[in-house]
C-alpha atoms as a PDB file:
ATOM      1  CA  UNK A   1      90.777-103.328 214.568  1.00  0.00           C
ATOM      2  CA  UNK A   2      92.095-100.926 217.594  1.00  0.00           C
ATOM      3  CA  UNK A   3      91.942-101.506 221.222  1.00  0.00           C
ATOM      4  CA  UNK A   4      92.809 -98.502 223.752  1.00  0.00           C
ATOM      5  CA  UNK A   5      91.407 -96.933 226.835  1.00  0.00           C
ATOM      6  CA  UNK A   6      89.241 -99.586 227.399  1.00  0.00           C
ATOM      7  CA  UNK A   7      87.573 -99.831 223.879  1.00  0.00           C
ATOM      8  CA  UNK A   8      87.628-102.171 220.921  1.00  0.00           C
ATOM      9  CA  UNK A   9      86.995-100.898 217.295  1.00  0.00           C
ATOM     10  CA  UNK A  10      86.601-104.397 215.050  1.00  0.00           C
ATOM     11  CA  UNK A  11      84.972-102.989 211.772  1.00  0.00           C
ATOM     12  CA  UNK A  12      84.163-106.644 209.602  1.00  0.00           C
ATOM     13  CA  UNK A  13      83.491-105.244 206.607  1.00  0.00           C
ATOM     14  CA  UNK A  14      85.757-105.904 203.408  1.00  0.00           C
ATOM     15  CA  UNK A  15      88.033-103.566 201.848  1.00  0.00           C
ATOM     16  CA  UNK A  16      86.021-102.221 199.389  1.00  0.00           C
ATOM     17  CA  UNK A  17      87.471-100.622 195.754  1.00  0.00           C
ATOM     18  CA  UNK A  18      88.103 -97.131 197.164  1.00  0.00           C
ATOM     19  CA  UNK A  19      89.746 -98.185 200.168  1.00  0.00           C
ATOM     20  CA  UNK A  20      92.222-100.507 198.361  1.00  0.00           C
ATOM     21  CA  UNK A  21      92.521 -98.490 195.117  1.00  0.00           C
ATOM     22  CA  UNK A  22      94.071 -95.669 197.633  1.00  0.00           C
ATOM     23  CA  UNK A  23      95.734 -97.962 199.841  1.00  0.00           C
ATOM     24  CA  UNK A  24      98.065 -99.110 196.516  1.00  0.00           C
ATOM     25  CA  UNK A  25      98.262 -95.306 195.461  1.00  0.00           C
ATOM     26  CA  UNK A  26      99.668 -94.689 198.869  1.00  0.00           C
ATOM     27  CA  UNK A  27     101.917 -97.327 199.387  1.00  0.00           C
ATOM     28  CA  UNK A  28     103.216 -96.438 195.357  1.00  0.00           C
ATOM     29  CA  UNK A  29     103.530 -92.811 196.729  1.00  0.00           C
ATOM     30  CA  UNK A  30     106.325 -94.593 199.650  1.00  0.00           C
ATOM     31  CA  UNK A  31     107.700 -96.597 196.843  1.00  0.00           C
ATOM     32  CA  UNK A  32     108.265 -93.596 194.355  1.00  0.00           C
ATOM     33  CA  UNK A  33     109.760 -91.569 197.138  1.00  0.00           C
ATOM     34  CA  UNK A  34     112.168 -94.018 198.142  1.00  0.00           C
ATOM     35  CA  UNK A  35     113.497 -94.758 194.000  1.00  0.00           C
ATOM     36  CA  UNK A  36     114.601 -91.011 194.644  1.00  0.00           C
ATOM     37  CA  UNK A  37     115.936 -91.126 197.741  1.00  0.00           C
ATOM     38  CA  UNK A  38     117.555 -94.666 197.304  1.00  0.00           C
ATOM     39  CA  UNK A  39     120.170 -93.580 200.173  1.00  0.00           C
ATOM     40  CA  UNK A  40     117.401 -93.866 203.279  1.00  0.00           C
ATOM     41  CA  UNK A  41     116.236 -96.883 204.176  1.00  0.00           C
ATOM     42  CA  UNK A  42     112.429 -97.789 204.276  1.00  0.00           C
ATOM     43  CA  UNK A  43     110.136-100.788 204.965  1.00  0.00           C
ATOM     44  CA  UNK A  44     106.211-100.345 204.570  1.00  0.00           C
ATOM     45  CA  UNK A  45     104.122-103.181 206.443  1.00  0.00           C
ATOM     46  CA  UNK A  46     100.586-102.628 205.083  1.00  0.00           C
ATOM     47  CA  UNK A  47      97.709-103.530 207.439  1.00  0.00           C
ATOM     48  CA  UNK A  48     100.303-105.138 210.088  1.00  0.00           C
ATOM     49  CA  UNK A  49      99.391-105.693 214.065  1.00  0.00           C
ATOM     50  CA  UNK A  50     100.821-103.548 216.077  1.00  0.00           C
ATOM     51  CA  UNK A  51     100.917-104.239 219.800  1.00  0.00           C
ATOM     52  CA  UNK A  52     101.507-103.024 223.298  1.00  0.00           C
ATOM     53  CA  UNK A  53     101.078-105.964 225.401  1.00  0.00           C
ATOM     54  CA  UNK A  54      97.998-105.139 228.021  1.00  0.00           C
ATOM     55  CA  UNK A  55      97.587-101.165 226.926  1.00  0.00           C
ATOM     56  CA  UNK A  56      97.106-100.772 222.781  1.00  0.00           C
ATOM     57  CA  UNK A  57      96.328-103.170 219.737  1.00  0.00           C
ATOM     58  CA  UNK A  58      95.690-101.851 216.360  1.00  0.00           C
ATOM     59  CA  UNK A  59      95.788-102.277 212.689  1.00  0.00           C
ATOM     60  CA  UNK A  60      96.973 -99.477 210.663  1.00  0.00           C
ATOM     61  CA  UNK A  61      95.970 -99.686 207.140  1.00  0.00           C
ATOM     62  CA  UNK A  62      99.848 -98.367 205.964  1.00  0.00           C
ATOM     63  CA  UNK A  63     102.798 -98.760 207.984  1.00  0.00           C
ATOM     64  CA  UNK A  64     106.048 -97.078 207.316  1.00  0.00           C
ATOM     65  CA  UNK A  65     109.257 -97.562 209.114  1.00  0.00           C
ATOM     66  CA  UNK A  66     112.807 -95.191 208.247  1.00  0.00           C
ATOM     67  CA  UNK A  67     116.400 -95.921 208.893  1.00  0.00           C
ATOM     68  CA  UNK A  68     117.664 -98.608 211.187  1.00  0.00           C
ATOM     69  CA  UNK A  69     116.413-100.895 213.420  1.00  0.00           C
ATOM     70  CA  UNK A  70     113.318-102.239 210.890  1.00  0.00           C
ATOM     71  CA  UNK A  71     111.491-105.113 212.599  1.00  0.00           C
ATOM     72  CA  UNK A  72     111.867-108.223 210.664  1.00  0.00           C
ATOM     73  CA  UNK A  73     110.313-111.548 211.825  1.00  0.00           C
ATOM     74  CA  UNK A  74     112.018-114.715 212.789  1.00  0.00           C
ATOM     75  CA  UNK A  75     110.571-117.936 212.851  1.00  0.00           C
ATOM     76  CA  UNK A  76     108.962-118.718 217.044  1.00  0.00           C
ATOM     77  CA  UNK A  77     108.168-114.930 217.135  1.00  0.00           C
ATOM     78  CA  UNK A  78     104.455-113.467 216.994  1.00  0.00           C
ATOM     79  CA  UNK A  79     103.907-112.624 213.175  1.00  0.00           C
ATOM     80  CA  UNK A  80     103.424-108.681 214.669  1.00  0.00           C
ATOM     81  CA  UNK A  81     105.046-105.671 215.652  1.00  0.00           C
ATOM     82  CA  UNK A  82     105.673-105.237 219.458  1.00  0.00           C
ATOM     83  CA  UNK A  83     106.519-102.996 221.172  1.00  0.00           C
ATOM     84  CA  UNK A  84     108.194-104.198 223.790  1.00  0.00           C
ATOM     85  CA  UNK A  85     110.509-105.786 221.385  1.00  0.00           C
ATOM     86  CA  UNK A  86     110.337-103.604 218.307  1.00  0.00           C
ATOM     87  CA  UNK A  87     110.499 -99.786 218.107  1.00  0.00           C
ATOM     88  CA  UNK A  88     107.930 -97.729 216.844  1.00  0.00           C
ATOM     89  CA  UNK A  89     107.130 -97.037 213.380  1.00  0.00           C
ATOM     90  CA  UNK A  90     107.754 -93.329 211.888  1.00  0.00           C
ATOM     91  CA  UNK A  91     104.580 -93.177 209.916  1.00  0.00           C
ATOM     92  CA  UNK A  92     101.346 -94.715 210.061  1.00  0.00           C
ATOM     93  CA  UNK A  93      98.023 -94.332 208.127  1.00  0.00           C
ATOM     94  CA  UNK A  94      94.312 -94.532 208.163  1.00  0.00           C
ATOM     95  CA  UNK A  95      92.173 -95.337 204.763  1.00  0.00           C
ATOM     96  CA  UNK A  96      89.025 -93.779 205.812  1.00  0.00           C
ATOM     97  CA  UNK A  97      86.311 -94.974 203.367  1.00  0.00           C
ATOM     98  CA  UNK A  98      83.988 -95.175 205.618  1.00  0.00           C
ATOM     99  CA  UNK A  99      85.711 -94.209 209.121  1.00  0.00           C
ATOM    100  CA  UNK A 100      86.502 -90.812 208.839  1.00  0.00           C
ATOM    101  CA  UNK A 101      85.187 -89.789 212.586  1.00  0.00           C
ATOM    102  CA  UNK A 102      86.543 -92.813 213.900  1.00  0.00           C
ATOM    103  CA  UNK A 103      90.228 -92.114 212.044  1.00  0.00           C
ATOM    104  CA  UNK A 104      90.546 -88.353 213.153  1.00  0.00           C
ATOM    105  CA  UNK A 105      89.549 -89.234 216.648  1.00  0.00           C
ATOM    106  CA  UNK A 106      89.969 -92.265 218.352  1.00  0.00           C
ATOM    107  CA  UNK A 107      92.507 -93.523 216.145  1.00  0.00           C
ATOM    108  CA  UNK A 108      94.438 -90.122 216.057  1.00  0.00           C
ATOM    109  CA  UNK A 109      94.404 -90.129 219.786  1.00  0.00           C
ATOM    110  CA  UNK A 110      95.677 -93.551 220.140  1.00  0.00           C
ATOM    111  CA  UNK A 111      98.535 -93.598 217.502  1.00  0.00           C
ATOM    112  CA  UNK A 112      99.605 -89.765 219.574  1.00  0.00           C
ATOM    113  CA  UNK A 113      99.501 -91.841 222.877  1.00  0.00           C
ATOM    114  CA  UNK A 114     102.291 -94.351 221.301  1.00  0.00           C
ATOM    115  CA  UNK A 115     104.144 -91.456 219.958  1.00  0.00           C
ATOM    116  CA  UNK A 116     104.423 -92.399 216.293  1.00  0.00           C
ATOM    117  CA  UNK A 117     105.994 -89.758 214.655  1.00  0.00           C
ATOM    118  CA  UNK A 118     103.543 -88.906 211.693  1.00  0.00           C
ATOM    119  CA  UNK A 119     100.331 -89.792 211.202  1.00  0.00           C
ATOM    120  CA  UNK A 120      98.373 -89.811 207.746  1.00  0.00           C
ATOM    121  CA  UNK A 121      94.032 -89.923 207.031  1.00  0.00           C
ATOM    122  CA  UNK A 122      92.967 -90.575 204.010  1.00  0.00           C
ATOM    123  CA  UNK A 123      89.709 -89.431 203.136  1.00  0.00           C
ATOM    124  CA  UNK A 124      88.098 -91.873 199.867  1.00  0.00           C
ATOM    125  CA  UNK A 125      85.181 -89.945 199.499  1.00  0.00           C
ATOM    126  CA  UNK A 126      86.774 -86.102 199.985  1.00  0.00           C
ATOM    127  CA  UNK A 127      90.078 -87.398 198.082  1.00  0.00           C
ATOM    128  CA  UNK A 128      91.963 -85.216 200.819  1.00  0.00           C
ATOM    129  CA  UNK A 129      95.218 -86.467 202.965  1.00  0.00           C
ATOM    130  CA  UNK A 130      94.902 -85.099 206.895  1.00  0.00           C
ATOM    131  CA  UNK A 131      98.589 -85.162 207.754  1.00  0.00           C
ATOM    132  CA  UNK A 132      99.742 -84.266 211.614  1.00  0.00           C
ATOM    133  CA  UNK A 133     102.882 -84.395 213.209  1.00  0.00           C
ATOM    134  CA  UNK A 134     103.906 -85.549 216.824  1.00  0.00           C
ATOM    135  CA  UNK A 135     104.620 -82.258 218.802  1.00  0.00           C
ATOM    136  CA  UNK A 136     107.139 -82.653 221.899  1.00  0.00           C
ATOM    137  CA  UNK A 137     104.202 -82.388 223.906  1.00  0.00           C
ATOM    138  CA  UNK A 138     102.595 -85.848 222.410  1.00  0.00           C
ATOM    139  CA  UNK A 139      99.435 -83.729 220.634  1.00  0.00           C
ATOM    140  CA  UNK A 140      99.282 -83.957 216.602  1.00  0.00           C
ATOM    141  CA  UNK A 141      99.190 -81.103 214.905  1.00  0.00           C
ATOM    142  CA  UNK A 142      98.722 -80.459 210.853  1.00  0.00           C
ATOM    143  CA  UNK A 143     101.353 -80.245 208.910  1.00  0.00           C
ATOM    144  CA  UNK A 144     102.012 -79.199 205.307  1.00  0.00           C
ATOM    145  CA  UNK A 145     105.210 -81.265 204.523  1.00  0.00           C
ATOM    146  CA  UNK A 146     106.076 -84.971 205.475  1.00  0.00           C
ATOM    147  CA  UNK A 147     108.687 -85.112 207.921  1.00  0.00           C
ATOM    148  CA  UNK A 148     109.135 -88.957 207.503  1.00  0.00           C
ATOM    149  CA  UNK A 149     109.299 -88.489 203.964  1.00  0.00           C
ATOM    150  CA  UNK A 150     111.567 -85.425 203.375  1.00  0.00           C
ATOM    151  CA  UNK A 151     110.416 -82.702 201.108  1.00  0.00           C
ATOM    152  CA  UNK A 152     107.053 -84.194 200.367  1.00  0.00           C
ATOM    153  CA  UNK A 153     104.503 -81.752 200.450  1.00  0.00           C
ATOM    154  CA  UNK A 154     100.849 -82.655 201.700  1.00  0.00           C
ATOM    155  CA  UNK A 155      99.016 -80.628 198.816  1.00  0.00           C
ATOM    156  CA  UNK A 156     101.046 -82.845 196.331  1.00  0.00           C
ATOM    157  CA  UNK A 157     100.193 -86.212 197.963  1.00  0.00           C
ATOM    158  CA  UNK A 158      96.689 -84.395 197.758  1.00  0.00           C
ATOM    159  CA  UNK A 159      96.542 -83.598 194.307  1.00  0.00           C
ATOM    160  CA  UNK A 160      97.592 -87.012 193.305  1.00  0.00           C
ATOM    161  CA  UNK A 161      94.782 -88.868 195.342  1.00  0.00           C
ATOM    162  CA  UNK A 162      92.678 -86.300 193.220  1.00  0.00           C
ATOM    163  CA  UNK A 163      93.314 -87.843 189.931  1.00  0.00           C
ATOM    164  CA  UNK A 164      92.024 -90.892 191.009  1.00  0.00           C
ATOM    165  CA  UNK A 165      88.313 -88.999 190.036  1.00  0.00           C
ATOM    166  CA  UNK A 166      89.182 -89.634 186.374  1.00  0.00           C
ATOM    167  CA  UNK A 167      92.139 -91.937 186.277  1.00  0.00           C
ATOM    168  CA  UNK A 168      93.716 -95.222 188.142  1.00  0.00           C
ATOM    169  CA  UNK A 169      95.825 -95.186 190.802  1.00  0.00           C
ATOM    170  CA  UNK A 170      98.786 -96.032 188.533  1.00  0.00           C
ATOM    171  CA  UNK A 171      98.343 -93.513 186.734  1.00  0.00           C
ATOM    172  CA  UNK A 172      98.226 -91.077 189.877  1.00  0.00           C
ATOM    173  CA  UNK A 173     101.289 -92.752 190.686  1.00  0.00           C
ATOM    174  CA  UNK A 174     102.781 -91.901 187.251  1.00  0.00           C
ATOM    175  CA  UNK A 175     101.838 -88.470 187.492  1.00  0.00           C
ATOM    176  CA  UNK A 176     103.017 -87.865 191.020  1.00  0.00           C
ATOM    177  CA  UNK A 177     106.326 -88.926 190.208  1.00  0.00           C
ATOM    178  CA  UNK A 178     106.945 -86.978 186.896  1.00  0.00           C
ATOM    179  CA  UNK A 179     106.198 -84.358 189.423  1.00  0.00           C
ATOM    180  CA  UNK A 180     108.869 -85.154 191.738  1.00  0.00           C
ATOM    181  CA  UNK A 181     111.582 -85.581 188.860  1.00  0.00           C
ATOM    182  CA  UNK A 182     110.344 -82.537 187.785  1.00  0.00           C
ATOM    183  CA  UNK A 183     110.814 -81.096 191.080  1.00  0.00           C
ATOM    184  CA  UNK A 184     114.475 -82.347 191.692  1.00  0.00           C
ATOM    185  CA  UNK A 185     116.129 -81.847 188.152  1.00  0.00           C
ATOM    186  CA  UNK A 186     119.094 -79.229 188.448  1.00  0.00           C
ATOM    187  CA  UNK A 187     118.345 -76.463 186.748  1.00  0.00           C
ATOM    188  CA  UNK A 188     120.514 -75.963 183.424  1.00  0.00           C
END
């Protein structure tokens, strides 16, 4: 669900197995990177509201927030994100099963006009990861590493999500993060 600029996106379908066997693999991918970073401070909130009272509502299928000032809620509060109250999350995401257009477009443009940092697609059926970055001029642009999640390159993400052709998402998970040891062993 996303409301901006006048419009309302409400897709009633269920999650099918794609979209949820990626949605785990991706969330896994935020849990894996934060085991080896255990120093910086995360919080995902899968498939949470966000709201801007009167201007933007939307669902984000991932939600990742960095460092300090994490919304948590108390008991009386709405059980969402808001902005006027809570600060913007660094990363959000799109499973796009079967809302590709709809993910690179009108979502794109409405998660740039709240000025979330990074912003991830997920394509089920191309197994490909369309990551942009905020510029300082609010447009997203592509970009080949994370800068939420320090030192993670897109192609890996993207080669991961392409094991899930022949295996299951914990074993993409498995894979991805042999990789990363790999990657950030000292050399002897």
């Amino acid at each position: 669900m996303a409301f901006y600029k006048g419009w309302l996106w409400v897709d009633l379908e269920a999650e099918g197995l794609g979209h949820a066997s990626f949605s785990d693999l991706i969330t896994a991918i935020f849990f894996i990177w934060a085991f080896l970073h255990p120093d910086v401070v995360l919080q995902s909130y899968g498939r949470c509201v966000i709201e801007k009272p009167q201007t933007h509502a939307c669902v984000p299928d991932l939600l990742l927030y960095k460092g300090e000032n994490i919304p948590k809620w108390q008991p009386g509060e709405p059980r969402r994100i808001l902005l006027s109250r809570d600060r913007l999350p660094d990363l959000v995401g799109e499973i796009a099963d079967t809302s590709l257009s709809i993910d690179l477009d009108e979502q794109k443009q409405l998660y740039a006009s709240l000025g979330i940092a990074e912003y991830w697609v997920i394509d089920v059926k191309g197994m490909r990861l369309f990551a942009f970055g905020l510029t300082e001029a609010g447009a997203y642009e592509t970009i080949e590493m994370s800068r939420i999640l320090t030192d993670l390159p897109i192609a890996l993400v993207e080669k991961t999500l392409e094991r899930l052709a022949e295996d299951t998402n914990t074993a993409a998970a498995n894979w991805l993060m042999q990789q990363l040891q790999t990657k950030t062993k000292p050399a002897s």
